[in-house]
C-alpha atoms as a PDB file:
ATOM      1  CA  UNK A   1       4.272   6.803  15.644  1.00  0.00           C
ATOM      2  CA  UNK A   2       4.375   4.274  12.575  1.00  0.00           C
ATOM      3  CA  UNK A   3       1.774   1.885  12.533  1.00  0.00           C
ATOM      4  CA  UNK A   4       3.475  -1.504  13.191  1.00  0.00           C
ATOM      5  CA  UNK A   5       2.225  -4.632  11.579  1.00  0.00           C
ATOM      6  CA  UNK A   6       0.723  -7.247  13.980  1.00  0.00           C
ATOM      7  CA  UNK A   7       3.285 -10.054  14.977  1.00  0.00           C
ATOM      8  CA  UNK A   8       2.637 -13.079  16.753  1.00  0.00           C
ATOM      9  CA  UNK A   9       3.439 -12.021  20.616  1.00  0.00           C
ATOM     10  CA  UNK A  10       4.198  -8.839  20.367  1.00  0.00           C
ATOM     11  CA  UNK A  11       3.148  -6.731  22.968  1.00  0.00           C
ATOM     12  CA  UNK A  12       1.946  -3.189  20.525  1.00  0.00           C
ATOM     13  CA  UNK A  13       0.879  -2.989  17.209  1.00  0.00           C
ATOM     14  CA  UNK A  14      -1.638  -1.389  14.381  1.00  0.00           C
ATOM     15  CA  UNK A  15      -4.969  -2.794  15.415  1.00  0.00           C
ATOM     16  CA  UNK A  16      -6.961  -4.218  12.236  1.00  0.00           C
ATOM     17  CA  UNK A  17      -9.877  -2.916  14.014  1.00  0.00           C
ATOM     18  CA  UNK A  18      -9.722   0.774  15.103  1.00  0.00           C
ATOM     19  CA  UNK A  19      -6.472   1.309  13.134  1.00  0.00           C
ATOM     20  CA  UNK A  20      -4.441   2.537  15.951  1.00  0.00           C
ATOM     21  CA  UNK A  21      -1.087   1.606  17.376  1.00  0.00           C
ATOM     22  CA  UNK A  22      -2.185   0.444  20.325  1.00  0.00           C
ATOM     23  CA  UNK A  23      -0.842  -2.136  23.455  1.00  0.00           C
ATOM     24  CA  UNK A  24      -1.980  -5.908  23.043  1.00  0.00           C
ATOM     25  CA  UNK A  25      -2.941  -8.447  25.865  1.00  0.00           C
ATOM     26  CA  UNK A  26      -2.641 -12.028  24.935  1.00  0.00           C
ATOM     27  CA  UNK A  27      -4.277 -14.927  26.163  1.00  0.00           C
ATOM     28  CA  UNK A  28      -4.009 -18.687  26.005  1.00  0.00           C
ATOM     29  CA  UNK A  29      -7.844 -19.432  24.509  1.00  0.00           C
ATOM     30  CA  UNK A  30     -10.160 -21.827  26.614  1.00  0.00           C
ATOM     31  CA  UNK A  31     -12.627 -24.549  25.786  1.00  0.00           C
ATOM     32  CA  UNK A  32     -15.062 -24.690  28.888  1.00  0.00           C
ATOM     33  CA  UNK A  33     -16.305 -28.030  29.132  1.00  0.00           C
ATOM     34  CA  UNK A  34     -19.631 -28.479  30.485  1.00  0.00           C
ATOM     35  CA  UNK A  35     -19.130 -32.231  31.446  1.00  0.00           C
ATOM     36  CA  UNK A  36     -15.985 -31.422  33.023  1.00  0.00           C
ATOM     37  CA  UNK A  37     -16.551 -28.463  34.292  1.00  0.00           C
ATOM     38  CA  UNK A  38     -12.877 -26.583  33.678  1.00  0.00           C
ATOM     39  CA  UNK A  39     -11.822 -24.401  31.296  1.00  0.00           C
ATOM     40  CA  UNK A  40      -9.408 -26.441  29.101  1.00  0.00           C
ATOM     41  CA  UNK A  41      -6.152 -24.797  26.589  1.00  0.00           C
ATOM     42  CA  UNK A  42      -7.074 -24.867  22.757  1.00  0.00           C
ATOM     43  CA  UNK A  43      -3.460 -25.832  21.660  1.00  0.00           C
ATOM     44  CA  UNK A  44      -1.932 -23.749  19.497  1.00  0.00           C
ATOM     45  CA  UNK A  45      -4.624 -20.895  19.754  1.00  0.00           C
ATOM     46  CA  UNK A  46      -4.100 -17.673  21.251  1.00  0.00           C
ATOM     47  CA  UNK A  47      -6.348 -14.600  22.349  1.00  0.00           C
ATOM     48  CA  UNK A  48      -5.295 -11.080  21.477  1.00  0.00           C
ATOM     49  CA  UNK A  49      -7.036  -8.003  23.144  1.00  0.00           C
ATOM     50  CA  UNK A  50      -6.299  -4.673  22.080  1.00  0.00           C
ATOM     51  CA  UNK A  51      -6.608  -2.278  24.787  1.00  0.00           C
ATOM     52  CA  UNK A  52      -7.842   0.613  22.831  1.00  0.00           C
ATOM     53  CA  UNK A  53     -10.534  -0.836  21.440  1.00  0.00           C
ATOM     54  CA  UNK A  54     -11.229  -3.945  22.856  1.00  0.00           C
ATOM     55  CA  UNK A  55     -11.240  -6.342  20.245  1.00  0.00           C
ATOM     56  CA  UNK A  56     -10.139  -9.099  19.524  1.00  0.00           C
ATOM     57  CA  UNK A  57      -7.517 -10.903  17.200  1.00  0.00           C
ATOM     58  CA  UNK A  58      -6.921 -14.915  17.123  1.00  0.00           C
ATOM     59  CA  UNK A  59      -3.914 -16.296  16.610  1.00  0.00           C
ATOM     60  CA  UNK A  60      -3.314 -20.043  15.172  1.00  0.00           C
ATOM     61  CA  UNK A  61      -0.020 -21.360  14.990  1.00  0.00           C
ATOM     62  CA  UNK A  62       1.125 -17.788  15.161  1.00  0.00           C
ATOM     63  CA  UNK A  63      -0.780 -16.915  12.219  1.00  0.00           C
ATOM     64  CA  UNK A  64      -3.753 -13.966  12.680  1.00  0.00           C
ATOM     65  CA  UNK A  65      -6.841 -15.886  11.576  1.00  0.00           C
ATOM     66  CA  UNK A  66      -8.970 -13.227  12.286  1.00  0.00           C
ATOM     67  CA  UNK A  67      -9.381 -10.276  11.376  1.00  0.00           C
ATOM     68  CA  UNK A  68      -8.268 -11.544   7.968  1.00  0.00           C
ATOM     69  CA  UNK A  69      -8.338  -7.558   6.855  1.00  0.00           C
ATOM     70  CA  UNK A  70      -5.188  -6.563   4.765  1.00  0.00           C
ATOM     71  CA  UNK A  71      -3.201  -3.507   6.202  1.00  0.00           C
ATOM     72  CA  UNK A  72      -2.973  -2.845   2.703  1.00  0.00           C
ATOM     73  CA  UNK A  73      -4.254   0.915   2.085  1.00  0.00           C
ATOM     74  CA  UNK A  74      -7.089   1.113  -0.647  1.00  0.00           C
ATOM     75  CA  UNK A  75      -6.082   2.526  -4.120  1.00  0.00           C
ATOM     76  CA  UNK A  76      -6.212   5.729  -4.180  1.00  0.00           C
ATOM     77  CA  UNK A  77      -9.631   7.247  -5.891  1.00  0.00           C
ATOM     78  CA  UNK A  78      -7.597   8.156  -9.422  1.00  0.00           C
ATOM     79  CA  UNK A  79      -5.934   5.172  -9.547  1.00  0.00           C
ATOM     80  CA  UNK A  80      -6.606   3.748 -12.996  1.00  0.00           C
ATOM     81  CA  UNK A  81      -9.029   1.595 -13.910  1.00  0.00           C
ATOM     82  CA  UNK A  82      -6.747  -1.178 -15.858  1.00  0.00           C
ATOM     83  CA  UNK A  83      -4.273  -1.595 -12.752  1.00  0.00           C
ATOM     84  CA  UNK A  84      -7.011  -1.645  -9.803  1.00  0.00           C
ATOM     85  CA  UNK A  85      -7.701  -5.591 -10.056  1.00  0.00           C
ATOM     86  CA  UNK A  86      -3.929  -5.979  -9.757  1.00  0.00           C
ATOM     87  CA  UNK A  87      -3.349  -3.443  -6.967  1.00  0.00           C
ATOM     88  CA  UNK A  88      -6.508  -5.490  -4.998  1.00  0.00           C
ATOM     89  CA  UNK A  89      -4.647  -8.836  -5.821  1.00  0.00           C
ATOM     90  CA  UNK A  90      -1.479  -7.754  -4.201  1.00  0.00           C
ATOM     91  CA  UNK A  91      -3.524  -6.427  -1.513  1.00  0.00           C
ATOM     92  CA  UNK A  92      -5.019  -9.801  -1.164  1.00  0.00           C
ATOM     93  CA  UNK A  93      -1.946 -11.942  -0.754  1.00  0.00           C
ATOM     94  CA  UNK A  94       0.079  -9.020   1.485  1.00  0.00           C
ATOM     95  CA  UNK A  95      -0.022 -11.280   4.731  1.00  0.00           C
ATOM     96  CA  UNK A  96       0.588 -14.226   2.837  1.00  0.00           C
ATOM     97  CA  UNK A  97       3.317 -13.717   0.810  1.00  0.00           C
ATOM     98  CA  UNK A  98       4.791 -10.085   1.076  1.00  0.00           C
ATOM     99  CA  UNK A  99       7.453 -11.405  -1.446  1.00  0.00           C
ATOM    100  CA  UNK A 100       4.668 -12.003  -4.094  1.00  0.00           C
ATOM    101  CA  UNK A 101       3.003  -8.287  -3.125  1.00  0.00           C
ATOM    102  CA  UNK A 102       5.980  -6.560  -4.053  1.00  0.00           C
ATOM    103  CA  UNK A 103       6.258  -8.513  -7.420  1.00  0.00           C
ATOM    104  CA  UNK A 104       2.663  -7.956  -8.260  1.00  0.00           C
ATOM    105  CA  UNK A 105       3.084  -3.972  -7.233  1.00  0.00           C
ATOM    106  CA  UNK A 106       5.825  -3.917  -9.575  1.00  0.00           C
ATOM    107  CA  UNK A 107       3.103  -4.782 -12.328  1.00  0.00           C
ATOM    108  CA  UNK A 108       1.030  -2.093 -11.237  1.00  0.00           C
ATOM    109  CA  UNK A 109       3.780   0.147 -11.527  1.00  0.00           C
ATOM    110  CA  UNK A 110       4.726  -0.901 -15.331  1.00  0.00           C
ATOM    111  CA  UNK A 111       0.977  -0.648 -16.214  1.00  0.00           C
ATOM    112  CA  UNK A 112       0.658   2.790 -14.326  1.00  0.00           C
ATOM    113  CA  UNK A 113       3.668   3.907 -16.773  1.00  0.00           C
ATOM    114  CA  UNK A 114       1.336   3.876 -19.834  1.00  0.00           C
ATOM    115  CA  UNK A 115      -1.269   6.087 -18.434  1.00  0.00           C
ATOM    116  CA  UNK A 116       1.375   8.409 -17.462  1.00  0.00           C
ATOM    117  CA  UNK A 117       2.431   8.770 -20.963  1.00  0.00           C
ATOM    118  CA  UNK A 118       5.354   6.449 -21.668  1.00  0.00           C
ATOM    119  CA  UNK A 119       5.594   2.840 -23.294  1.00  0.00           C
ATOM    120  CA  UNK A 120       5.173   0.956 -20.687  1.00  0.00           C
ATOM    121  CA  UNK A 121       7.453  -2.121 -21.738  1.00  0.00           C
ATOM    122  CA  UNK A 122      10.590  -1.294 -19.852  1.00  0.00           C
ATOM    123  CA  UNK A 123       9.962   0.895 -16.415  1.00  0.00           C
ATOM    124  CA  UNK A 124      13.721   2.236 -16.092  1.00  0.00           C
ATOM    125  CA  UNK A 125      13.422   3.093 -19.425  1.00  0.00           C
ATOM    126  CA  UNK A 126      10.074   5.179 -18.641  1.00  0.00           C
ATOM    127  CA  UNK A 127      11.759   6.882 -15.929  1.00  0.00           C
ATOM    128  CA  UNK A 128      14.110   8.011 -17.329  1.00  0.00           C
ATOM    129  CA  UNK A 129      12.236   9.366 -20.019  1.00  0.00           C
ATOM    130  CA  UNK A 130      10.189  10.910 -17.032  1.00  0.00           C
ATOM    131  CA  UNK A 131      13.322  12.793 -15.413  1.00  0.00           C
ATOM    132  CA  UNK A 132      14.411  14.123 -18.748  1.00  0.00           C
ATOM    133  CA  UNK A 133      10.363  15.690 -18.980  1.00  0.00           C
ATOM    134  CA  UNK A 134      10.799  17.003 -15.647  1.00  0.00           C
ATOM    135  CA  UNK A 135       9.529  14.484 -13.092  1.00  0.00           C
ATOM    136  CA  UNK A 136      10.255  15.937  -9.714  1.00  0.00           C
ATOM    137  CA  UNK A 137      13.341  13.566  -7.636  1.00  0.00           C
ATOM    138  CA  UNK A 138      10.809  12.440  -5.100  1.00  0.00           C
ATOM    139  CA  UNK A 139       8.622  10.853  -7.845  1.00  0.00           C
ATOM    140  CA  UNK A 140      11.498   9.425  -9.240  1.00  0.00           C
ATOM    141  CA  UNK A 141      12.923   7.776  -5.887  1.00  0.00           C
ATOM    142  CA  UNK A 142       8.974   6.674  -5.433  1.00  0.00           C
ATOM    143  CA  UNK A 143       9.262   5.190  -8.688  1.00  0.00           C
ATOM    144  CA  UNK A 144      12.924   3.438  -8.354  1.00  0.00           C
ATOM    145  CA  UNK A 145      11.983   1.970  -4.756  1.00  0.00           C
ATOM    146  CA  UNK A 146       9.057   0.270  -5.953  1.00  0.00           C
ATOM    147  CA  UNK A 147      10.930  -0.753  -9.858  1.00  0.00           C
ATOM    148  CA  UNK A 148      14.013  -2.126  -7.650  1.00  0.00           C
ATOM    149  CA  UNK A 149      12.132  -4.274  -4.853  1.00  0.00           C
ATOM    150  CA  UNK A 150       9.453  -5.761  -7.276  1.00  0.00           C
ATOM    151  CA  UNK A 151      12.716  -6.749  -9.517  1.00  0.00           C
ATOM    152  CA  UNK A 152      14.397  -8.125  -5.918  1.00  0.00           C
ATOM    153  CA  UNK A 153      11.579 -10.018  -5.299  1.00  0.00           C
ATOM    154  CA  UNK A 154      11.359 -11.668  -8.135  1.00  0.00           C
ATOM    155  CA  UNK A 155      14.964 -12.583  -8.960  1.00  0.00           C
ATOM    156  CA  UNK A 156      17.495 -13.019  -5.564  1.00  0.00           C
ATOM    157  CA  UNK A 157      19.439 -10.408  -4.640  1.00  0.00           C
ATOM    158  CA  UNK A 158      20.042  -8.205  -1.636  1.00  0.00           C
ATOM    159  CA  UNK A 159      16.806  -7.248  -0.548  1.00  0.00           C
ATOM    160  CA  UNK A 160      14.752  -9.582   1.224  1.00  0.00           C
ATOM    161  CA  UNK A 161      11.339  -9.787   0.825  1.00  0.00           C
ATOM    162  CA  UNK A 162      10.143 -13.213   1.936  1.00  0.00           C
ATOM    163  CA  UNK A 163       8.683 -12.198   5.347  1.00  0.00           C
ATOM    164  CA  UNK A 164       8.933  -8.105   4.865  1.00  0.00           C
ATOM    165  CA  UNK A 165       5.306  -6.672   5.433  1.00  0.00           C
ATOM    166  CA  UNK A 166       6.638  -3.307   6.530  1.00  0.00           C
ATOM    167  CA  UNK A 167       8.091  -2.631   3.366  1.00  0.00           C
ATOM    168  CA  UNK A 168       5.301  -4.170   1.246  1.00  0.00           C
ATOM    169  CA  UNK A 169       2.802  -2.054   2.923  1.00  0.00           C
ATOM    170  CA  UNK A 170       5.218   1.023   2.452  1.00  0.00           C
ATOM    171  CA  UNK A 171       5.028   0.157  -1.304  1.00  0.00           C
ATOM    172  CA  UNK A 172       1.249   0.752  -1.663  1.00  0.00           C
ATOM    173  CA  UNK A 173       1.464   3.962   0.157  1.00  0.00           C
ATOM    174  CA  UNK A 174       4.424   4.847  -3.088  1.00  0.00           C
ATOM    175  CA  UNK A 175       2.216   3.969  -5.642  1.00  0.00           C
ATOM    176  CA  UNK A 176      -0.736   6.060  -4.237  1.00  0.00           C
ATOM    177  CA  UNK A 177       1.585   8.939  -3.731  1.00  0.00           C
ATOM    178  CA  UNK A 178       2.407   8.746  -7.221  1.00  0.00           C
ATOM    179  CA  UNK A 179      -0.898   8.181  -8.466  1.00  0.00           C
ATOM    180  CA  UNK A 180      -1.821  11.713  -6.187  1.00  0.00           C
ATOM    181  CA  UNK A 181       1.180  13.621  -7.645  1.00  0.00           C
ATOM    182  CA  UNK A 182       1.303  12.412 -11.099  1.00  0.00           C
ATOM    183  CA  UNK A 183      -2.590  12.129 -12.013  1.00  0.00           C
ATOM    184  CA  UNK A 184      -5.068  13.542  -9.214  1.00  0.00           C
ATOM    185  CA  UNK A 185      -2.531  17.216  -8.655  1.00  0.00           C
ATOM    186  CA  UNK A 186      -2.622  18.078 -12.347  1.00  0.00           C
ATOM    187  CA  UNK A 187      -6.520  17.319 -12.869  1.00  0.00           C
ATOM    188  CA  UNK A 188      -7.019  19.293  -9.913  1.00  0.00           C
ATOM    189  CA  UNK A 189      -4.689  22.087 -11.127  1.00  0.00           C
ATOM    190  CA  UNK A 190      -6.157  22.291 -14.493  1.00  0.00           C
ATOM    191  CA  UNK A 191      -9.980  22.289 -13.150  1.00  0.00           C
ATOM    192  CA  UNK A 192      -8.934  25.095 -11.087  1.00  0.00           C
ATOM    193  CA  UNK A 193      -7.639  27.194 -13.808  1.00  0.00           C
ATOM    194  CA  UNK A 194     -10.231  26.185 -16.012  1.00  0.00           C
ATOM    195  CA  UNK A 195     -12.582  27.873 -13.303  1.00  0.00           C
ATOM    196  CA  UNK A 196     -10.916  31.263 -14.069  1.00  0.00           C
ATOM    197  CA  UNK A 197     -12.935  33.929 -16.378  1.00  0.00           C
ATOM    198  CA  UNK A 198     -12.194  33.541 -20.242  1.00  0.00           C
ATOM    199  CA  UNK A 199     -10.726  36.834 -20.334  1.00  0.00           C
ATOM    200  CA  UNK A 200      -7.928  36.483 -17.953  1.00  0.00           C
ATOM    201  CA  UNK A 201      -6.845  32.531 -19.292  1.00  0.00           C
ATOM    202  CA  UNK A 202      -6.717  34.624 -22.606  1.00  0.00           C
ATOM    203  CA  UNK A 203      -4.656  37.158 -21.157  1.00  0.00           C
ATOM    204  CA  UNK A 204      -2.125  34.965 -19.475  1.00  0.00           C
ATOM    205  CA  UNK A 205      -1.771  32.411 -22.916  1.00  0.00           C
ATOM    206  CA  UNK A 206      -1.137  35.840 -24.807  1.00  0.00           C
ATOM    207  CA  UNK A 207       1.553  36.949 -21.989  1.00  0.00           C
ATOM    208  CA  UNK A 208       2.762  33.113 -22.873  1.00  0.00           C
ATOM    209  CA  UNK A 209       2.707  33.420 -26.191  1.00  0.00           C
ATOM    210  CA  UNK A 210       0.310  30.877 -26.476  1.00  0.00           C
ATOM    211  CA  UNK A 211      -2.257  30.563 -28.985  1.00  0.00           C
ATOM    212  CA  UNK A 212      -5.906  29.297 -28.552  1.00  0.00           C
END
């Protein structure tokens, strides 16, 4: 089942703490006042118990106030160096503003064009430059979702971003999956051929026609 982000009231979600789509109990939260003696509402504070774990999450004015941990997923282990601050940052602000995570992801995508190769000044531009090298459809659509709804977020149009975490979180998980296909595959690829004995990595760049 997809991990659902936590809403106010909702009765299932992703837990911040064991990371599992779990069922929720809520609570009105209590002050218990010695002089009085009674257990007394906190207004506009509520207690959230997951059941699979059970911890807690507070709720004020329907906000989460704690755990203040992002759903966001950490960049992936290749990511490049230049673009991690800006991956964090959008991270940072994903419960806040998911409108303002999508435009900063959009960012990371136009930096992440440069250390695939291309100019990095104009991502449909890159792209396309991309498909006509080869890039494999599913890195393209991976590419176009996140190009299209960073541009929507930043300038109205028909997507909707302003309260959208579902898709913002769905836009990390893109640029990690591009990051895996398009950086970490090939390294892995070429280490493992590297690996092979001299002899036969001669033999198959002569059967290529390949000089070394």
């Amino acid at each position: 089942m997809e991990a659902t982000i936590p809403t106010f009231n909702q009765s299932s979600f992703c837990c911040l703490h064991c990371k599992v789509f779990a069922a929720q109990e809520w609570e009105q939260a209590l002050y218990y006042s010695p002089e009085y003696r009674n257990s007394l509402a906190v207004k506009n504070l509520m207690v959230c118990k997951c059941v699979h774990c059970n911890d807690y999450s507070f709720w004020y004015h329907e906000e989460m106030v704690y755990p203040s941990t992002s759903l966001a997923p950490s960049p992936h282990p290749d990511m490049p160096s230049e673009i991690i601050d800006d991956y964090n940052e959008a991270a940072n602000i994903l419960d806040k503003s998911p409108r303002g995570t999508a435009a900063l992801l959009r960012l990371v995508l136009q930096k992440l064009m440069k250390s695939l190769g291309e100019s990095g000044r104009n991502i449909d531009a890159d792209i396309k430059s991309l498909v006509q090298k080869g890039l494999p459809v599913e890195i393209q659509q991976a590419l176009d979702i996140v190009r299209v709804i960073g541009n929507e977020s930043v300038h109205p149009g028909s997507i909707d971003m302003k309260d959208n975490r579902e898709i913002a979180v769905k836009l990390f998980n893109l640029i990690n999956f591009i990051v895996q296909n398009r950086i970490t595959q090939p390294k892995e690829i070429s280490s493992l051929f590297e690996s092979l004995p001299e002899g036969k990595r001669k033999a198959i760049a002569k059967r290529d026609g390949i000089s070394k």
